[in-house]
PDB file of N, CA and C in Angstrom:
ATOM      1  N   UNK A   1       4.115 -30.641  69.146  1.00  0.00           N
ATOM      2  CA  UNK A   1       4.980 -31.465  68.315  1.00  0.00           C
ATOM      3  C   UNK A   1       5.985 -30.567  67.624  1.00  0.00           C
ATOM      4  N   UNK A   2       7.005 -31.027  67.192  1.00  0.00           N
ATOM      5  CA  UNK A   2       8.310 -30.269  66.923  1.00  0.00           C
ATOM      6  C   UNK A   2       8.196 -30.487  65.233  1.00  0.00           C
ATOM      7  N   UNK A   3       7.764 -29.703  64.741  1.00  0.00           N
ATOM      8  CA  UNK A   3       7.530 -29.936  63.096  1.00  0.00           C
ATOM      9  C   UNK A   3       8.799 -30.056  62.368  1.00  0.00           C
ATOM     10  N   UNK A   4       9.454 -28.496  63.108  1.00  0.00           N
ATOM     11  CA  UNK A   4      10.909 -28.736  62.390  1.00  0.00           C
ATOM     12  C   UNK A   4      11.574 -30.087  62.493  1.00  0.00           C
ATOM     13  N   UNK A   5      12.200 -30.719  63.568  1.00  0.00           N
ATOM     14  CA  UNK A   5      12.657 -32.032  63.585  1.00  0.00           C
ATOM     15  C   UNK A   5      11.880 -33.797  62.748  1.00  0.00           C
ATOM     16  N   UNK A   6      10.085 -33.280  62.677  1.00  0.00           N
ATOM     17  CA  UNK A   6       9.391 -34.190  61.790  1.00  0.00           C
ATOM     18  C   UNK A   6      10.100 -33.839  60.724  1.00  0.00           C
ATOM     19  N   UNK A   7       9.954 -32.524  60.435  1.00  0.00           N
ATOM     20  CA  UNK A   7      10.286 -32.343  58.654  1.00  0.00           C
ATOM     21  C   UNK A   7      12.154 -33.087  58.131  1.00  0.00           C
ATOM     22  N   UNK A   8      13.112 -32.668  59.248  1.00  0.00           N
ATOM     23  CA  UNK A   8      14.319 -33.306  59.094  1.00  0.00           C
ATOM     24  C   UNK A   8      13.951 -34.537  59.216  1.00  0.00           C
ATOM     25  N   UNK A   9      13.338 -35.275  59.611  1.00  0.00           N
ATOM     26  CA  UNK A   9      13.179 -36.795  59.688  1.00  0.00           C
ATOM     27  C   UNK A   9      12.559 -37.211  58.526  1.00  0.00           C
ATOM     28  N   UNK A  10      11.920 -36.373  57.976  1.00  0.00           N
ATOM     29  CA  UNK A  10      11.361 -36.811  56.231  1.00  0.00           C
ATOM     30  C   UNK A  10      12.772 -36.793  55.163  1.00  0.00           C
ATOM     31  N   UNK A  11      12.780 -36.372  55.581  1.00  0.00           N
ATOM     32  CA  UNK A  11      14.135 -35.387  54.469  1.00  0.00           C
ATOM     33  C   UNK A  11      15.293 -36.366  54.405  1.00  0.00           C
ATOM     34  N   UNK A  12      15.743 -36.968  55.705  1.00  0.00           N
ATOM     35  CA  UNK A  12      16.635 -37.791  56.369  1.00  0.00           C
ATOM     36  C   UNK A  12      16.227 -39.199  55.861  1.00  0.00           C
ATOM     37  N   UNK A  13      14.985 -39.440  56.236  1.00  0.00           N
ATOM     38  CA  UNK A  13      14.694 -40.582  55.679  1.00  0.00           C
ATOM     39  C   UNK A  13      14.509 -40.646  53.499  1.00  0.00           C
ATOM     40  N   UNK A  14      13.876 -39.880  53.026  1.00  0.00           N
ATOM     41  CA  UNK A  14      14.099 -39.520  51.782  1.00  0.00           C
ATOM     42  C   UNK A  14      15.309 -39.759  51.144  1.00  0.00           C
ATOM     43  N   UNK A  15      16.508 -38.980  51.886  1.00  0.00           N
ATOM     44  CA  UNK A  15      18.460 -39.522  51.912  1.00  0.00           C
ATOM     45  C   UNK A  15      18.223 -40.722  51.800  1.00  0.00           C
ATOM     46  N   UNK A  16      17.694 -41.639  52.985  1.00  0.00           N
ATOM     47  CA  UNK A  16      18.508 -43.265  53.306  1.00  0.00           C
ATOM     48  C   UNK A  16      17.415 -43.832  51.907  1.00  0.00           C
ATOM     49  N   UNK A  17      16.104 -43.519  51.638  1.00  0.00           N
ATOM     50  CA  UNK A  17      15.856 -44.712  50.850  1.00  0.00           C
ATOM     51  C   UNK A  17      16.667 -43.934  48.641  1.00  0.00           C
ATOM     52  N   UNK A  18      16.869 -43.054  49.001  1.00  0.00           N
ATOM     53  CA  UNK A  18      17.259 -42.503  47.457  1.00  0.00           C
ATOM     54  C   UNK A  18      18.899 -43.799  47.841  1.00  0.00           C
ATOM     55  N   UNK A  19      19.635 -43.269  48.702  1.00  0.00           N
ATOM     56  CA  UNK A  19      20.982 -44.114  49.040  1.00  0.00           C
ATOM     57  C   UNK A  19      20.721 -45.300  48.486  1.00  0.00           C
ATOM     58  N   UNK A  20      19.620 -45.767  48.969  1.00  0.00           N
ATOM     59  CA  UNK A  20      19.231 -47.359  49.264  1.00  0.00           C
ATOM     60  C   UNK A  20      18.602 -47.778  47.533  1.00  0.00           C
ATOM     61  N   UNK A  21      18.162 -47.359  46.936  1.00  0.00           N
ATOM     62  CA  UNK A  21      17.924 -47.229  45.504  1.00  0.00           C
ATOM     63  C   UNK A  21      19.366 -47.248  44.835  1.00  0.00           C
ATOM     64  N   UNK A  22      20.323 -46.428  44.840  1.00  0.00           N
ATOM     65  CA  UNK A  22      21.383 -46.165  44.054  1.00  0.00           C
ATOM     66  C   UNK A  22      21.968 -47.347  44.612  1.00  0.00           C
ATOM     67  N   UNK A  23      22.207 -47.654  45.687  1.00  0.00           N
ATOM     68  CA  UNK A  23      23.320 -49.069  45.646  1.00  0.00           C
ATOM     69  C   UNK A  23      22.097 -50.293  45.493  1.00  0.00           C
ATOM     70  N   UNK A  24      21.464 -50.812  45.286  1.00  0.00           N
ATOM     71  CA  UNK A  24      20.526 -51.576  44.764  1.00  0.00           C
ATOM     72  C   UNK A  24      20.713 -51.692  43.253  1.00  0.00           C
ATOM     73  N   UNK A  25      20.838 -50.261  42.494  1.00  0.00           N
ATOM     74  CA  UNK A  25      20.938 -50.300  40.980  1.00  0.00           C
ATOM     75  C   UNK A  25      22.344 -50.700  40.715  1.00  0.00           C
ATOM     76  N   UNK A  26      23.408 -50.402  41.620  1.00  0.00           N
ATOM     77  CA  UNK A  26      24.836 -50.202  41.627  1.00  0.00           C
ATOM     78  C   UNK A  26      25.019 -51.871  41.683  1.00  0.00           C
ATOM     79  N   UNK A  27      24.184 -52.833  42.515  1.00  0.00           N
ATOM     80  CA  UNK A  27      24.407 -53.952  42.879  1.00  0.00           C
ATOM     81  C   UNK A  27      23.200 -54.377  41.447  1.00  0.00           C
ATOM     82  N   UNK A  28      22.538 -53.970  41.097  1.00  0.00           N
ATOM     83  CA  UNK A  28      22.209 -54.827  39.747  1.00  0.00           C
ATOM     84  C   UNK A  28      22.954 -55.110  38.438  1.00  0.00           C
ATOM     85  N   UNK A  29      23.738 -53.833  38.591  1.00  0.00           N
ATOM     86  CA  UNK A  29      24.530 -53.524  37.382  1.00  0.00           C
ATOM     87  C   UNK A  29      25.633 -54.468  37.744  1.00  0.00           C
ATOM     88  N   UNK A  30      26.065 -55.163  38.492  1.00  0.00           N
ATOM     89  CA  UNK A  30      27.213 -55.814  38.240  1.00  0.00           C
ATOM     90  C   UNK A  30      28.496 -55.656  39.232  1.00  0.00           C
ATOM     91  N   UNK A  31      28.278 -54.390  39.910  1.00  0.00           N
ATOM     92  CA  UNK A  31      29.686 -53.691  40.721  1.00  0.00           C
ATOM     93  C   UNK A  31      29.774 -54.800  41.841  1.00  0.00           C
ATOM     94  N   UNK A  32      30.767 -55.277  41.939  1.00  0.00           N
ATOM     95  CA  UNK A  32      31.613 -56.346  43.009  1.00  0.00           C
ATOM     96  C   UNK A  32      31.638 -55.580  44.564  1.00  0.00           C
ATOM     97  N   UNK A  33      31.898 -54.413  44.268  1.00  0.00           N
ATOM     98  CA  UNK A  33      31.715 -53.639  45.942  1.00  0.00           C
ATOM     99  C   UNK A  33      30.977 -53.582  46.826  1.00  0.00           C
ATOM    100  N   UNK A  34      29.792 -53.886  46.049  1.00  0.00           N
ATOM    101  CA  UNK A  34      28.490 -53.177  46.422  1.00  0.00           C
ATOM    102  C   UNK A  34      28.072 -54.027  47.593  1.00  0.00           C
ATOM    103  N   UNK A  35      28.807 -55.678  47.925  1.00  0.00           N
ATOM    104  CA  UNK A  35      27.930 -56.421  48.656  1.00  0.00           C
ATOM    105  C   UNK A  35      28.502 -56.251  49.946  1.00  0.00           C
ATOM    106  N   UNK A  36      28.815 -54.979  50.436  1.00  0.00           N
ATOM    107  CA  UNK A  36      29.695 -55.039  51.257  1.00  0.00           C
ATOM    108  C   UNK A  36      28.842 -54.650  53.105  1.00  0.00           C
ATOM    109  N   UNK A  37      27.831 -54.809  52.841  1.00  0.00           N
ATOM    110  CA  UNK A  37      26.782 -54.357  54.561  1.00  0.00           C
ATOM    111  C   UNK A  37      26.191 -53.661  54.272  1.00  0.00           C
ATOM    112  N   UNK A  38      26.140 -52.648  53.284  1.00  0.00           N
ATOM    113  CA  UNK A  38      25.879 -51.344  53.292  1.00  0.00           C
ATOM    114  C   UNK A  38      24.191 -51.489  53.345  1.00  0.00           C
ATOM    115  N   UNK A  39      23.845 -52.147  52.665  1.00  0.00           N
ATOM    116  CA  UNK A  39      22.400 -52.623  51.976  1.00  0.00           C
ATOM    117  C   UNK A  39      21.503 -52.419  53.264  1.00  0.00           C
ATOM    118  N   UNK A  40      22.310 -53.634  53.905  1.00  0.00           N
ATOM    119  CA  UNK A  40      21.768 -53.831  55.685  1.00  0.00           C
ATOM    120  C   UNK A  40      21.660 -52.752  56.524  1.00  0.00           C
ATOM    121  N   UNK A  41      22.883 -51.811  56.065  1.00  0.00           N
ATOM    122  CA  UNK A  41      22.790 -50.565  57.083  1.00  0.00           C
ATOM    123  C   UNK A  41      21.665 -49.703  57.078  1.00  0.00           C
ATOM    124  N   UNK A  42      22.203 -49.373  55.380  1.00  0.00           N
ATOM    125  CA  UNK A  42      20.550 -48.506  55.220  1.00  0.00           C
ATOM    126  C   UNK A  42      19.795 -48.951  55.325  1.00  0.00           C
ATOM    127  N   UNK A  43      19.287 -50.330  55.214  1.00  0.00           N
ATOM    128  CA  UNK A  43      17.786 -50.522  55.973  1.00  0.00           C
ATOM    129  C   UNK A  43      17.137 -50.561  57.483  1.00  0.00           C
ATOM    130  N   UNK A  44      18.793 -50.845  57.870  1.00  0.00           N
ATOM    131  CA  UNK A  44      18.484 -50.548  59.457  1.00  0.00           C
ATOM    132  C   UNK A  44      17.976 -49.133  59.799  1.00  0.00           C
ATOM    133  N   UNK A  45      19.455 -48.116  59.150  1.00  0.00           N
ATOM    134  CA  UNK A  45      18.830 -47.193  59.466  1.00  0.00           C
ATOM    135  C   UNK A  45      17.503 -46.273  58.565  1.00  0.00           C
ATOM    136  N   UNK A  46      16.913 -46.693  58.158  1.00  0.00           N
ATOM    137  CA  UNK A  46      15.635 -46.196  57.272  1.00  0.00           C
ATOM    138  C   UNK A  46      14.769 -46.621  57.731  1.00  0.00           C
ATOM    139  N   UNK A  47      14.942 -47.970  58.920  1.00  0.00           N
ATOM    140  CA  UNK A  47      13.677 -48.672  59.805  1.00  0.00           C
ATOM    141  C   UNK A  47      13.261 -47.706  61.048  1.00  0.00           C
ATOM    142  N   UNK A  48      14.786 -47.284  61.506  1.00  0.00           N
ATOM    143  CA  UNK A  48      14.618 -46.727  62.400  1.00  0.00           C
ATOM    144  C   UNK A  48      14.441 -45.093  62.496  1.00  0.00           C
ATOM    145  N   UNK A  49      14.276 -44.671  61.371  1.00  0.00           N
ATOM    146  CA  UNK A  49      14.120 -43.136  61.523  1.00  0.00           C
ATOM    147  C   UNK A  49      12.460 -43.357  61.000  1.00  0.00           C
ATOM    148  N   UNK A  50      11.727 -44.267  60.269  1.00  0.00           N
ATOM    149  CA  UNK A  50      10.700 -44.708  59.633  1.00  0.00           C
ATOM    150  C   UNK A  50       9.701 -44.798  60.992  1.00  0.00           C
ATOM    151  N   UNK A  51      10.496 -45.310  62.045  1.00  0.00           N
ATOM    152  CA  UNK A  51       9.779 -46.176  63.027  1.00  0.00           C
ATOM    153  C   UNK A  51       9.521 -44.294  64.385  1.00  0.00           C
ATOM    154  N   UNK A  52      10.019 -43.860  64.108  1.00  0.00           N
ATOM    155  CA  UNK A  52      10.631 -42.860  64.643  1.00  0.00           C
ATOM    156  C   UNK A  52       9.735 -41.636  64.285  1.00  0.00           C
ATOM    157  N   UNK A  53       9.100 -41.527  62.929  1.00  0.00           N
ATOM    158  CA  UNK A  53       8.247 -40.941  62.615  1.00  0.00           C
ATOM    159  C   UNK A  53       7.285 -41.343  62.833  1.00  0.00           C
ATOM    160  N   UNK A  54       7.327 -42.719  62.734  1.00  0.00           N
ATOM    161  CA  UNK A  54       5.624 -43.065  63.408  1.00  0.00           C
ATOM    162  C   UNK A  54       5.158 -42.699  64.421  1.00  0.00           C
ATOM    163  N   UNK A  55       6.164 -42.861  65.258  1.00  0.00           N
ATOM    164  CA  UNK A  55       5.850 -42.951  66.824  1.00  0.00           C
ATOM    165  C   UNK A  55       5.413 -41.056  67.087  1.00  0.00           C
ATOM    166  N   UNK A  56       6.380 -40.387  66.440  1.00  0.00           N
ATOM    167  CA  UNK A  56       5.625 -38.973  66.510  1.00  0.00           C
ATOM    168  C   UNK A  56       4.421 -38.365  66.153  1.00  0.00           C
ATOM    169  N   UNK A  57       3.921 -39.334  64.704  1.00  0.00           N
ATOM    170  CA  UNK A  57       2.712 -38.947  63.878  1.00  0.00           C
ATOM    171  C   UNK A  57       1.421 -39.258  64.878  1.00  0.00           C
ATOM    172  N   UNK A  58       1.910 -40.468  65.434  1.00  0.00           N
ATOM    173  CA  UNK A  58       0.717 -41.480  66.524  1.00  0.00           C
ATOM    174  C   UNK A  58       0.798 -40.481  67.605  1.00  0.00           C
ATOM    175  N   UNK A  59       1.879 -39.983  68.073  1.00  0.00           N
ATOM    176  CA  UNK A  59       1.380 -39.308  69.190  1.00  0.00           C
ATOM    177  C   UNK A  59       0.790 -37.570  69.276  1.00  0.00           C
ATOM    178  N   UNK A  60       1.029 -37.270  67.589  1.00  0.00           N
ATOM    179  CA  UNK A  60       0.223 -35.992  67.523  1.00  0.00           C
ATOM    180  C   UNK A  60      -0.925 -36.803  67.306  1.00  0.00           C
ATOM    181  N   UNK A  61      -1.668 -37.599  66.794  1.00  0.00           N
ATOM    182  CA  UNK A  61      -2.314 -37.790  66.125  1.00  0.00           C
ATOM    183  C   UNK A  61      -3.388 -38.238  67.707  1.00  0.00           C
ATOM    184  N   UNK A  62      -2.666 -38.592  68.709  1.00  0.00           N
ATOM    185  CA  UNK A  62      -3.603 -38.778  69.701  1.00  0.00           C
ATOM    186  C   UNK A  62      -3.663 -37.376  70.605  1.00  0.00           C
ATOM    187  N   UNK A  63      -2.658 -36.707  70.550  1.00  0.00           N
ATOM    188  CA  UNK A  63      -2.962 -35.530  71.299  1.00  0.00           C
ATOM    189  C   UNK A  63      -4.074 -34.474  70.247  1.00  0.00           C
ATOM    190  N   UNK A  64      -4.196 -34.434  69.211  1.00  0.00           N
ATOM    191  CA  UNK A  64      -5.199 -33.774  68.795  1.00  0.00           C
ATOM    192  C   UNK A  64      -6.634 -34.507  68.892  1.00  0.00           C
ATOM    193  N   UNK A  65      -6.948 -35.973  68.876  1.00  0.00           N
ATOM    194  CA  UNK A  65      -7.955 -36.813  69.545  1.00  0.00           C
ATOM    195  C   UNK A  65      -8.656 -36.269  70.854  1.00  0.00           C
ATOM    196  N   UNK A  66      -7.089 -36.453  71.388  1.00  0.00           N
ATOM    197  CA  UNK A  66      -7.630 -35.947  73.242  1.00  0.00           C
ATOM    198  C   UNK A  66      -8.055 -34.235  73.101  1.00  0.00           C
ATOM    199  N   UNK A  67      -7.207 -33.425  72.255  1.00  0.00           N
ATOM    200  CA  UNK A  67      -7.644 -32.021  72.093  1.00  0.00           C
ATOM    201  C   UNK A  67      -9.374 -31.782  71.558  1.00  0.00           C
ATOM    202  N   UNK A  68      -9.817 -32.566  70.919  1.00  0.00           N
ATOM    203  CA  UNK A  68     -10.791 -32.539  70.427  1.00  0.00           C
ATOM    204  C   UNK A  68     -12.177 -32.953  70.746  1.00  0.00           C
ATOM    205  N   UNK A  69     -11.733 -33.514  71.836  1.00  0.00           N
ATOM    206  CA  UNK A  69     -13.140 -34.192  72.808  1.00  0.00           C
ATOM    207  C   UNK A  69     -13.757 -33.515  73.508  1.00  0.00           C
TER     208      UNK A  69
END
């Protein structure tokens, strides 16, 4: 498994949901801009780097299974 690229995918994802917090507060407070997709984007993309880590964690997580038998 490629740790370095897991660890950028934490880090990356960490970015989209801090993003995703600040325009959430930005859109509580009142700002008119804020309703502009963005919301949607970052959750798209925070699903998909989310979904992305899974799929790596599951497949170390079965190659050390199979390593271990």
């Amino acid at each position: 498994m490629n740790h370095a690229y897991l660890k950028r995918l934490y880090a990356r994802r960490a970015e989209l949901e801090a993003k995703l917090e600040l325009h959430e507060a930005r859109y509580c407070f009142g700002e008119e801009e804020v309703d502009d997709g963005t919301d949607s984007d970052l959750r798209q993309r925070l699903s998909e780097v989310s979904e992305e880590i899974a799929a790596l964690e599951s497949r170390a997580a079965r190659a050390f299974s199979d390593y271990s038998i």
